[in-house]
N, C-alpha and C. Protein backbone atom coordinates (compact mmCIF):
# COMPACT_ATOMS: atom_id res chain seq x y z
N UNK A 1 39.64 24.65 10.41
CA UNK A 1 38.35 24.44 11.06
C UNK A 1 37.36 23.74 10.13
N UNK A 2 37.17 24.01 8.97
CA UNK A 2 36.43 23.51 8.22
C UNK A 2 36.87 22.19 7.58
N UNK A 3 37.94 21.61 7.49
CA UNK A 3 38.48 20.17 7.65
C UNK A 3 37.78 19.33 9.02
N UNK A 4 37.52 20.00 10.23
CA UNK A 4 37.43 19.34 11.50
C UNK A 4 35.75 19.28 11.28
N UNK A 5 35.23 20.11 10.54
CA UNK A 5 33.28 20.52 10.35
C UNK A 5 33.19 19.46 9.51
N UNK A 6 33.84 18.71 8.79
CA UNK A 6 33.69 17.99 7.38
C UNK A 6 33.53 16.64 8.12
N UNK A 7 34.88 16.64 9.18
CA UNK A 7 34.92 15.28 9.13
C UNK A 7 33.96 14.35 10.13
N UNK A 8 33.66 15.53 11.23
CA UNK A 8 32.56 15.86 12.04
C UNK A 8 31.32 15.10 11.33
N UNK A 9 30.97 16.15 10.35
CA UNK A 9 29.36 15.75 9.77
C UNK A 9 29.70 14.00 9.04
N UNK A 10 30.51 13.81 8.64
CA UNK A 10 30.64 12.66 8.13
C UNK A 10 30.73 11.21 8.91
N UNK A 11 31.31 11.65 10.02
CA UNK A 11 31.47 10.82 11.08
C UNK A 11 29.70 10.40 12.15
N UNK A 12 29.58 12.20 12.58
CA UNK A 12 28.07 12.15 12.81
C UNK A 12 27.38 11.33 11.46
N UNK A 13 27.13 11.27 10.32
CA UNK A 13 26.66 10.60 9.29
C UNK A 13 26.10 8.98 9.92
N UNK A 14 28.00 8.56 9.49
CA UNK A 14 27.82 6.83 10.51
C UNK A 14 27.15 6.53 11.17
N UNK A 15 27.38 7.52 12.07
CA UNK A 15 26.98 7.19 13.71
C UNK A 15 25.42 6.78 13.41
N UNK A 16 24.86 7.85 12.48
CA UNK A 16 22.99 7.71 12.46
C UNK A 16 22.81 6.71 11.64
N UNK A 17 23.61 6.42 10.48
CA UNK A 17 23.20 5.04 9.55
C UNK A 17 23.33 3.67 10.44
N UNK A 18 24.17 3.58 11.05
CA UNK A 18 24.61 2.54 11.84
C UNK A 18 23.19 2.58 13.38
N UNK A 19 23.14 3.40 14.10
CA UNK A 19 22.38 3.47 14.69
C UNK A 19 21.05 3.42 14.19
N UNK A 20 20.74 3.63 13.20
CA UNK A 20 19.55 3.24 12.37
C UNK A 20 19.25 2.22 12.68
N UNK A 21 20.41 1.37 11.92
CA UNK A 21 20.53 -0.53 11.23
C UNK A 21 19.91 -0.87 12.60
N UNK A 22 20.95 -0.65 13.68
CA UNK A 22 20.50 -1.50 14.79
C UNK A 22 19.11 -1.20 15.56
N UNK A 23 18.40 0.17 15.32
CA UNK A 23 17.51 0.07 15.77
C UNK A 23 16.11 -0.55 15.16
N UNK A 24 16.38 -0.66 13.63
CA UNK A 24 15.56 -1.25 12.76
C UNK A 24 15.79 -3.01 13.26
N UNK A 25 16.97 -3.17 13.14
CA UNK A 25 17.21 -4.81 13.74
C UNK A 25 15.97 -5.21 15.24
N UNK A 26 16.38 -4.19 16.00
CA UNK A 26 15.78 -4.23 17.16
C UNK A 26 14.14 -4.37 17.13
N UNK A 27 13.62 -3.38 16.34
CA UNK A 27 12.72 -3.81 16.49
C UNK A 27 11.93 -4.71 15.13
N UNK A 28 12.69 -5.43 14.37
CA UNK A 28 12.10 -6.45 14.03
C UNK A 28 12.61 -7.80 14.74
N UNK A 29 13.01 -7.78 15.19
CA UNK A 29 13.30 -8.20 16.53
C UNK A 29 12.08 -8.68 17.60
N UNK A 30 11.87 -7.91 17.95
CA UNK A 30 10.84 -7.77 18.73
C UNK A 30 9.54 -8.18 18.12
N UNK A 31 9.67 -7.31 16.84
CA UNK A 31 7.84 -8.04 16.56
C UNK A 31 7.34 -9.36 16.15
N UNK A 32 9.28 -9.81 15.61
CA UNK A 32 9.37 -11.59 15.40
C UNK A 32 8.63 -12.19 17.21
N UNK A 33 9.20 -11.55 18.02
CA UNK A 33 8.92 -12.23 19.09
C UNK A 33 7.76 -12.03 19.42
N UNK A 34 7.26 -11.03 19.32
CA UNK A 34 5.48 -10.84 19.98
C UNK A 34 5.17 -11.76 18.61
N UNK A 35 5.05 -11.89 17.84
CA UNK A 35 4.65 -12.81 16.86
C UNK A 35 4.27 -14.34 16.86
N UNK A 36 5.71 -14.37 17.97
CA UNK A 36 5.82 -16.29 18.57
C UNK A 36 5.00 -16.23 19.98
N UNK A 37 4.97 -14.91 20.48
CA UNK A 37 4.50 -15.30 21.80
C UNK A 37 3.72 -14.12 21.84
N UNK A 38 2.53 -13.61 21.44
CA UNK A 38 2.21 -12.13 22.64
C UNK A 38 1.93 -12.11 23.72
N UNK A 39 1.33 -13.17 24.16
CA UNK A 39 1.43 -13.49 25.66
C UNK A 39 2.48 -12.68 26.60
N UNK A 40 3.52 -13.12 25.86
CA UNK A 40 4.76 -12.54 26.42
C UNK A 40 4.75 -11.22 26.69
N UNK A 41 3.84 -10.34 25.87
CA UNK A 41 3.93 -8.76 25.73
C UNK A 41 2.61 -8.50 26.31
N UNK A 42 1.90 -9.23 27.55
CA UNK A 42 0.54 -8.81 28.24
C UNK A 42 1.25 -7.52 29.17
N UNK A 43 2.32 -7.96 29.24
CA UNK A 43 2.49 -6.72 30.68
C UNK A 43 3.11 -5.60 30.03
N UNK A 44 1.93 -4.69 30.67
CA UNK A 44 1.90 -3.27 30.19
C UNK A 44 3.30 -2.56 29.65
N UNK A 45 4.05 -2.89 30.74
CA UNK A 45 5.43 -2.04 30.92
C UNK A 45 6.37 -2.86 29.18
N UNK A 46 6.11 -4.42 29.41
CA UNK A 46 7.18 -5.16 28.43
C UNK A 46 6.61 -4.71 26.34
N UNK A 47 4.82 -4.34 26.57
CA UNK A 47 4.61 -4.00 25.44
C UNK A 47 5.14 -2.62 25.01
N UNK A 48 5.29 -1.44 26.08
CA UNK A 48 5.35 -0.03 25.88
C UNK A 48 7.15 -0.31 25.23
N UNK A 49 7.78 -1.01 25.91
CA UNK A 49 8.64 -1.12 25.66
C UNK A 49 9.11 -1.62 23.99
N UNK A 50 8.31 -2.41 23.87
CA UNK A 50 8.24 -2.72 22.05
C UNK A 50 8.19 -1.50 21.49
N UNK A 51 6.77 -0.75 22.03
CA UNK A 51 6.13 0.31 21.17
C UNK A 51 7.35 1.35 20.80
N UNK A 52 7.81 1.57 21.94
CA UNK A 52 9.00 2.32 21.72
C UNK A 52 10.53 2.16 20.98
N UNK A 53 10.52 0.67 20.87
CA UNK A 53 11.53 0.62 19.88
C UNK A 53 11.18 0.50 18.55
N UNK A 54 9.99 0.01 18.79
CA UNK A 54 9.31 0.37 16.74
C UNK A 54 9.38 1.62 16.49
N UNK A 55 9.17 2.52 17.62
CA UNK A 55 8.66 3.87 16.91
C UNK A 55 10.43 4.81 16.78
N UNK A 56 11.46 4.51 17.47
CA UNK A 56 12.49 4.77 17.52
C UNK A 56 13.37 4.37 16.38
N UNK A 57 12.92 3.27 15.77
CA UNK A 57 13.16 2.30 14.59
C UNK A 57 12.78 3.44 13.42
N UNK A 58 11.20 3.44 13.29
CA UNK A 58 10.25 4.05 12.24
C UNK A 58 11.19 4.96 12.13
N UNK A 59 10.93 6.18 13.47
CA UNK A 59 11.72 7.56 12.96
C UNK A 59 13.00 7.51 12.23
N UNK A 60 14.27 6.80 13.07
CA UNK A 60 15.41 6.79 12.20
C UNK A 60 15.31 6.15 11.02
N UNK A 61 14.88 5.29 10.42
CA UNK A 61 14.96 4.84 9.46
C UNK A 61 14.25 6.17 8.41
N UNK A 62 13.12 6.44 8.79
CA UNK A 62 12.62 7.70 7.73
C UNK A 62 13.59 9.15 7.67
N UNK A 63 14.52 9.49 9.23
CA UNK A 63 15.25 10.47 8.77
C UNK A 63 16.56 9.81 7.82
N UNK A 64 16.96 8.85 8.07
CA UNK A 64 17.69 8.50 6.85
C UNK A 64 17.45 8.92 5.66
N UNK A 65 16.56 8.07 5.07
CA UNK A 65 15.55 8.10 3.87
C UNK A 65 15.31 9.89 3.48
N UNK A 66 15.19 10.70 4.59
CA UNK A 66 14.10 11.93 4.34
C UNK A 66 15.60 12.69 3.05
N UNK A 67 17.12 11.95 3.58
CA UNK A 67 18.19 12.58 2.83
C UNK A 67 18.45 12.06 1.20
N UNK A 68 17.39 10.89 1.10
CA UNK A 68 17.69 11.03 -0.30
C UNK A 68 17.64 12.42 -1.48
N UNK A 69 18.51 11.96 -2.28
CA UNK A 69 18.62 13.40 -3.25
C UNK A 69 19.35 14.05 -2.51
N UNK A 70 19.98 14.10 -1.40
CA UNK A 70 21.26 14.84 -1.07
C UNK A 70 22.08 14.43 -0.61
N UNK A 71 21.98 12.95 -0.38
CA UNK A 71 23.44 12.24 -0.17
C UNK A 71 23.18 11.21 -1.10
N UNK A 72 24.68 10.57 -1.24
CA UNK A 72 24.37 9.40 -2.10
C UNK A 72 24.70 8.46 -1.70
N UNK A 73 23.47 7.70 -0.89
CA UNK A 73 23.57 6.57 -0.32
C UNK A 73 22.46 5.64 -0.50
N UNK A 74 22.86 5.51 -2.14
CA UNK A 74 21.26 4.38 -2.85
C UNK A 74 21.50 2.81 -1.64
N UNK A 75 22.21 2.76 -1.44
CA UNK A 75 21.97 0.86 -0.80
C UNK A 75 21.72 1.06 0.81
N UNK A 76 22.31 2.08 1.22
CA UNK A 76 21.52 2.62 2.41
C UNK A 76 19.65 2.78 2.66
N UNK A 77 19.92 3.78 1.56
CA UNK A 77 18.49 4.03 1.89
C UNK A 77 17.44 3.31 1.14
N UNK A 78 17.49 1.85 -0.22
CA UNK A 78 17.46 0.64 -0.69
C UNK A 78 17.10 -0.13 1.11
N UNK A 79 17.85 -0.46 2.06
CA UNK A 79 17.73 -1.09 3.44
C UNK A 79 17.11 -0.53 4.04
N UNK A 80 16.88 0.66 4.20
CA UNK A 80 15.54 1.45 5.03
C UNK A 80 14.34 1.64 4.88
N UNK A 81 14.46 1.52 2.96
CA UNK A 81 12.93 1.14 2.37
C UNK A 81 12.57 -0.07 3.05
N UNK A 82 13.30 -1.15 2.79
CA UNK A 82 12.89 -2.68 3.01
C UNK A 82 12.68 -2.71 4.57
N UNK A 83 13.75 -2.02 5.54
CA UNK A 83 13.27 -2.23 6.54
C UNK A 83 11.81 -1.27 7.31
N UNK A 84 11.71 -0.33 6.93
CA UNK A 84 10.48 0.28 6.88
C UNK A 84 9.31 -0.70 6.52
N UNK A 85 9.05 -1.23 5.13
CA UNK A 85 7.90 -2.44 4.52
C UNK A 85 7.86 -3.33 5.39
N UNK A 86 8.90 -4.27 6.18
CA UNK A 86 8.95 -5.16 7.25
C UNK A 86 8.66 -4.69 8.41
N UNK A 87 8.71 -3.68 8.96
CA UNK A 87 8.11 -3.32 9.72
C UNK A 87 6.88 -3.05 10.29
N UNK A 88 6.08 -2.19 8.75
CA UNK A 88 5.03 -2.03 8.46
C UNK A 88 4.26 -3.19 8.25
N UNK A 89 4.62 -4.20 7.87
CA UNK A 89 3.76 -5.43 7.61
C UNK A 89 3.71 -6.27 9.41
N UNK A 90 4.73 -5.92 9.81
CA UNK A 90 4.41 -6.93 11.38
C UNK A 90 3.21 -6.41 12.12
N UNK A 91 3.27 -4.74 11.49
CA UNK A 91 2.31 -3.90 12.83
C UNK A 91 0.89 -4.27 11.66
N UNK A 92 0.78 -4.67 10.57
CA UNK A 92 -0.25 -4.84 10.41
C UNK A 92 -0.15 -3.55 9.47
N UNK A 93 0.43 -2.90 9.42
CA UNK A 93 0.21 -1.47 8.28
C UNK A 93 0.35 -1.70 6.72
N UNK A 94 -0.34 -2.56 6.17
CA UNK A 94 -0.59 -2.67 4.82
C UNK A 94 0.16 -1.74 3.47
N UNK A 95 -0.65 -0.67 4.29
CA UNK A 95 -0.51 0.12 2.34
C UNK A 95 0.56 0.92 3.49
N UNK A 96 1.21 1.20 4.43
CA UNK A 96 2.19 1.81 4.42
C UNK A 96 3.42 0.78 3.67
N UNK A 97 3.39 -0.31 4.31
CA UNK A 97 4.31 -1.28 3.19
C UNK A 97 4.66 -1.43 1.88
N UNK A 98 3.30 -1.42 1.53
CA UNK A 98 3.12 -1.23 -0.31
C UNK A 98 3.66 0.08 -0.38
N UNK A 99 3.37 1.16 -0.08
CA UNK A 99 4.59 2.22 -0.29
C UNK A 99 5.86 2.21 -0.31
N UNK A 100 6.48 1.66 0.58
CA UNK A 100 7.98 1.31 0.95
C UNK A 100 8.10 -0.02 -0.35
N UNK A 101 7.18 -0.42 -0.43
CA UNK A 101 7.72 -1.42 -1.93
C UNK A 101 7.63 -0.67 -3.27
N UNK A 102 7.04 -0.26 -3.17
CA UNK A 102 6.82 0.95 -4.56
C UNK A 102 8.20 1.51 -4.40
N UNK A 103 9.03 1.76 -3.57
CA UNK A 103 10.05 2.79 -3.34
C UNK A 103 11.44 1.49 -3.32
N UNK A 104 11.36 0.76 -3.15
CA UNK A 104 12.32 -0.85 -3.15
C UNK A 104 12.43 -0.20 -4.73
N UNK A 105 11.23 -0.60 -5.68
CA UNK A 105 11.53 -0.81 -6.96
C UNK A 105 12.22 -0.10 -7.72
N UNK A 106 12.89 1.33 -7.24
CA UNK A 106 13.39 2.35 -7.88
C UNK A 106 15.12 2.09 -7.74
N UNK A 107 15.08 1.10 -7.07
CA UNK A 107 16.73 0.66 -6.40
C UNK A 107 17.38 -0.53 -7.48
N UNK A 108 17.31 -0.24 -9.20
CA UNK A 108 17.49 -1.11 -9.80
C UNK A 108 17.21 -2.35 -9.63
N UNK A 109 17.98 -3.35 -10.21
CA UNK A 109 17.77 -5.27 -9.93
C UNK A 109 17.93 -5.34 -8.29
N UNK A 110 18.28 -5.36 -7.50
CA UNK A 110 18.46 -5.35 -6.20
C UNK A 110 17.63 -4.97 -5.64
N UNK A 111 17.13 -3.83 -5.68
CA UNK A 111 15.98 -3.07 -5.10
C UNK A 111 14.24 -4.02 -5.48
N UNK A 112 14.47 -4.75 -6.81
CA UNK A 112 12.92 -5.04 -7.40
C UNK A 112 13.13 -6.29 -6.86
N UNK A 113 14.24 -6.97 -6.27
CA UNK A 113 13.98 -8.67 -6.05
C UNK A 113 14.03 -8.33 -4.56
N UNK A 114 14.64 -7.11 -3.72
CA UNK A 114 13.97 -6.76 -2.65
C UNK A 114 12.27 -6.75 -2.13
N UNK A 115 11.89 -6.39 -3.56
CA UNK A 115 10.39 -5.59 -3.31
C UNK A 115 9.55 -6.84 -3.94
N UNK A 116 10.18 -7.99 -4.43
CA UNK A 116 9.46 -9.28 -4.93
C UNK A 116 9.47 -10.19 -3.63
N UNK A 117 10.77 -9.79 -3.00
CA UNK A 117 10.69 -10.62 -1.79
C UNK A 117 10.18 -10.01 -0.48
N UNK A 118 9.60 -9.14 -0.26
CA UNK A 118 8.62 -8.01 0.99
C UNK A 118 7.31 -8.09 0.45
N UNK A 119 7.42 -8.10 -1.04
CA UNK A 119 5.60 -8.32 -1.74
C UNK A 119 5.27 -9.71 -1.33
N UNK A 120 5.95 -10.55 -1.34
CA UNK A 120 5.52 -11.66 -1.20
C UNK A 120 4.83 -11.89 0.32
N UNK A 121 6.22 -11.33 1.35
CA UNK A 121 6.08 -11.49 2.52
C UNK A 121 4.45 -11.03 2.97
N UNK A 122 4.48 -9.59 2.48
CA UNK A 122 3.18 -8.84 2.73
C UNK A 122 1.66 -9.70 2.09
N UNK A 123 1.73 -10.60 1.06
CA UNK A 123 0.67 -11.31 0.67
C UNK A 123 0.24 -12.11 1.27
N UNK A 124 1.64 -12.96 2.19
CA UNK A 124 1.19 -13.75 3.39
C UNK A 124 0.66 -13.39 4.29
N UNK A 125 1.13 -11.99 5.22
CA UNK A 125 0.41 -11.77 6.04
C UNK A 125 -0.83 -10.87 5.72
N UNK A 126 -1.02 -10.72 4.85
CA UNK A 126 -2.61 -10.60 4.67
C UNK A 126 -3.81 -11.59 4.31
N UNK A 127 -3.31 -12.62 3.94
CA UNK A 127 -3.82 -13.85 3.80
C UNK A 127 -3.76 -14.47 5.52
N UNK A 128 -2.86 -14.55 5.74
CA UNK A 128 -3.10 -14.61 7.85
C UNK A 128 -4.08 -14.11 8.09
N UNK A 129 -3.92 -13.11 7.96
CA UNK A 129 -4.83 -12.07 8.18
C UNK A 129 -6.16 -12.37 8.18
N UNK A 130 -6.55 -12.69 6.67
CA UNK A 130 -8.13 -12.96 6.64
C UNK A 130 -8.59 -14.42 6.88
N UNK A 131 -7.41 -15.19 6.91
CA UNK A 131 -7.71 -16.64 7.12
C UNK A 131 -8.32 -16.21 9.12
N UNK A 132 -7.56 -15.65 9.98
CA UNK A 132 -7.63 -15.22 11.23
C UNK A 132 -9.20 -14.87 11.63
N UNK A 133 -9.45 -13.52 10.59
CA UNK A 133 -10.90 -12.96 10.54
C UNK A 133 -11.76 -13.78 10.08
N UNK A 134 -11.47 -14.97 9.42
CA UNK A 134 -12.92 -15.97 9.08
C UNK A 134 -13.57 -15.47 7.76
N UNK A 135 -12.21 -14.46 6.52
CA UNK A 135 -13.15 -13.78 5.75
C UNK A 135 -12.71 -14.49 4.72
């Protein structure tokens, strides 16, 4: 029985890393597209529908993450930082990003040219940003 509990949790494991990926895909996905078009996202029903895959995104990606220090899955959860910061930067969430880059940098050489390449990203769109506001 406890062979069948093992292979169970390990299998359940996949299932949530993988279902993660794609829901993080999904909704950067999406915010690429409200990005090119929001127009596209005037109708009530087609924006709720975003909202909900960002926020379906957010959560799994942070219960991933919440297992660091008890599994060991540095390049996993290295991709959930980054996709978390990209996320955070489409919705406009600043210093939640800069957090998730602070947390890139702990992922050795890989992790800091991650967090050189999301810092960067994030400088642009804050420069959008104020170029937008007229400041």
């Amino acid at each position: 029985m406890k062979i069948k509990w093992d292979i169970f949790n390990l299998f359940d494991g996949m299932i949530n890393i993988e279902k993660s990926y794609r829901a993080c895909d999904r909704a950067l996905d999406a915010l690429k597209k409200y990005r090119e078009n929001p127009k596209a996202f005037e109708d009530p029903e087609k924006k709720a529908e975003m909202d909900e895959t960002i926020d379906e995104a957010i959560k799994a990606a942070k219960k991933i993450v919440s297992l660091e220090g008890k599994k060991n899955w540095p390049g996993v959860f290295r991709e959930m930082h980054k996709n978390l910061a990209n996320i955070y930067i489409g919705l406009g969430m600043f210093d939640e990003a800069r957090s998730e880059i602070e947390k890139l940098k702990e992922f050795g050489e890989v992790g800091r040219q991650d967090a050189e390449e999301v810092s960067q990203k994030l400088e642009q769109e804050i420069k959008a940003k104020e170029t937008a506001s007229g400041a």
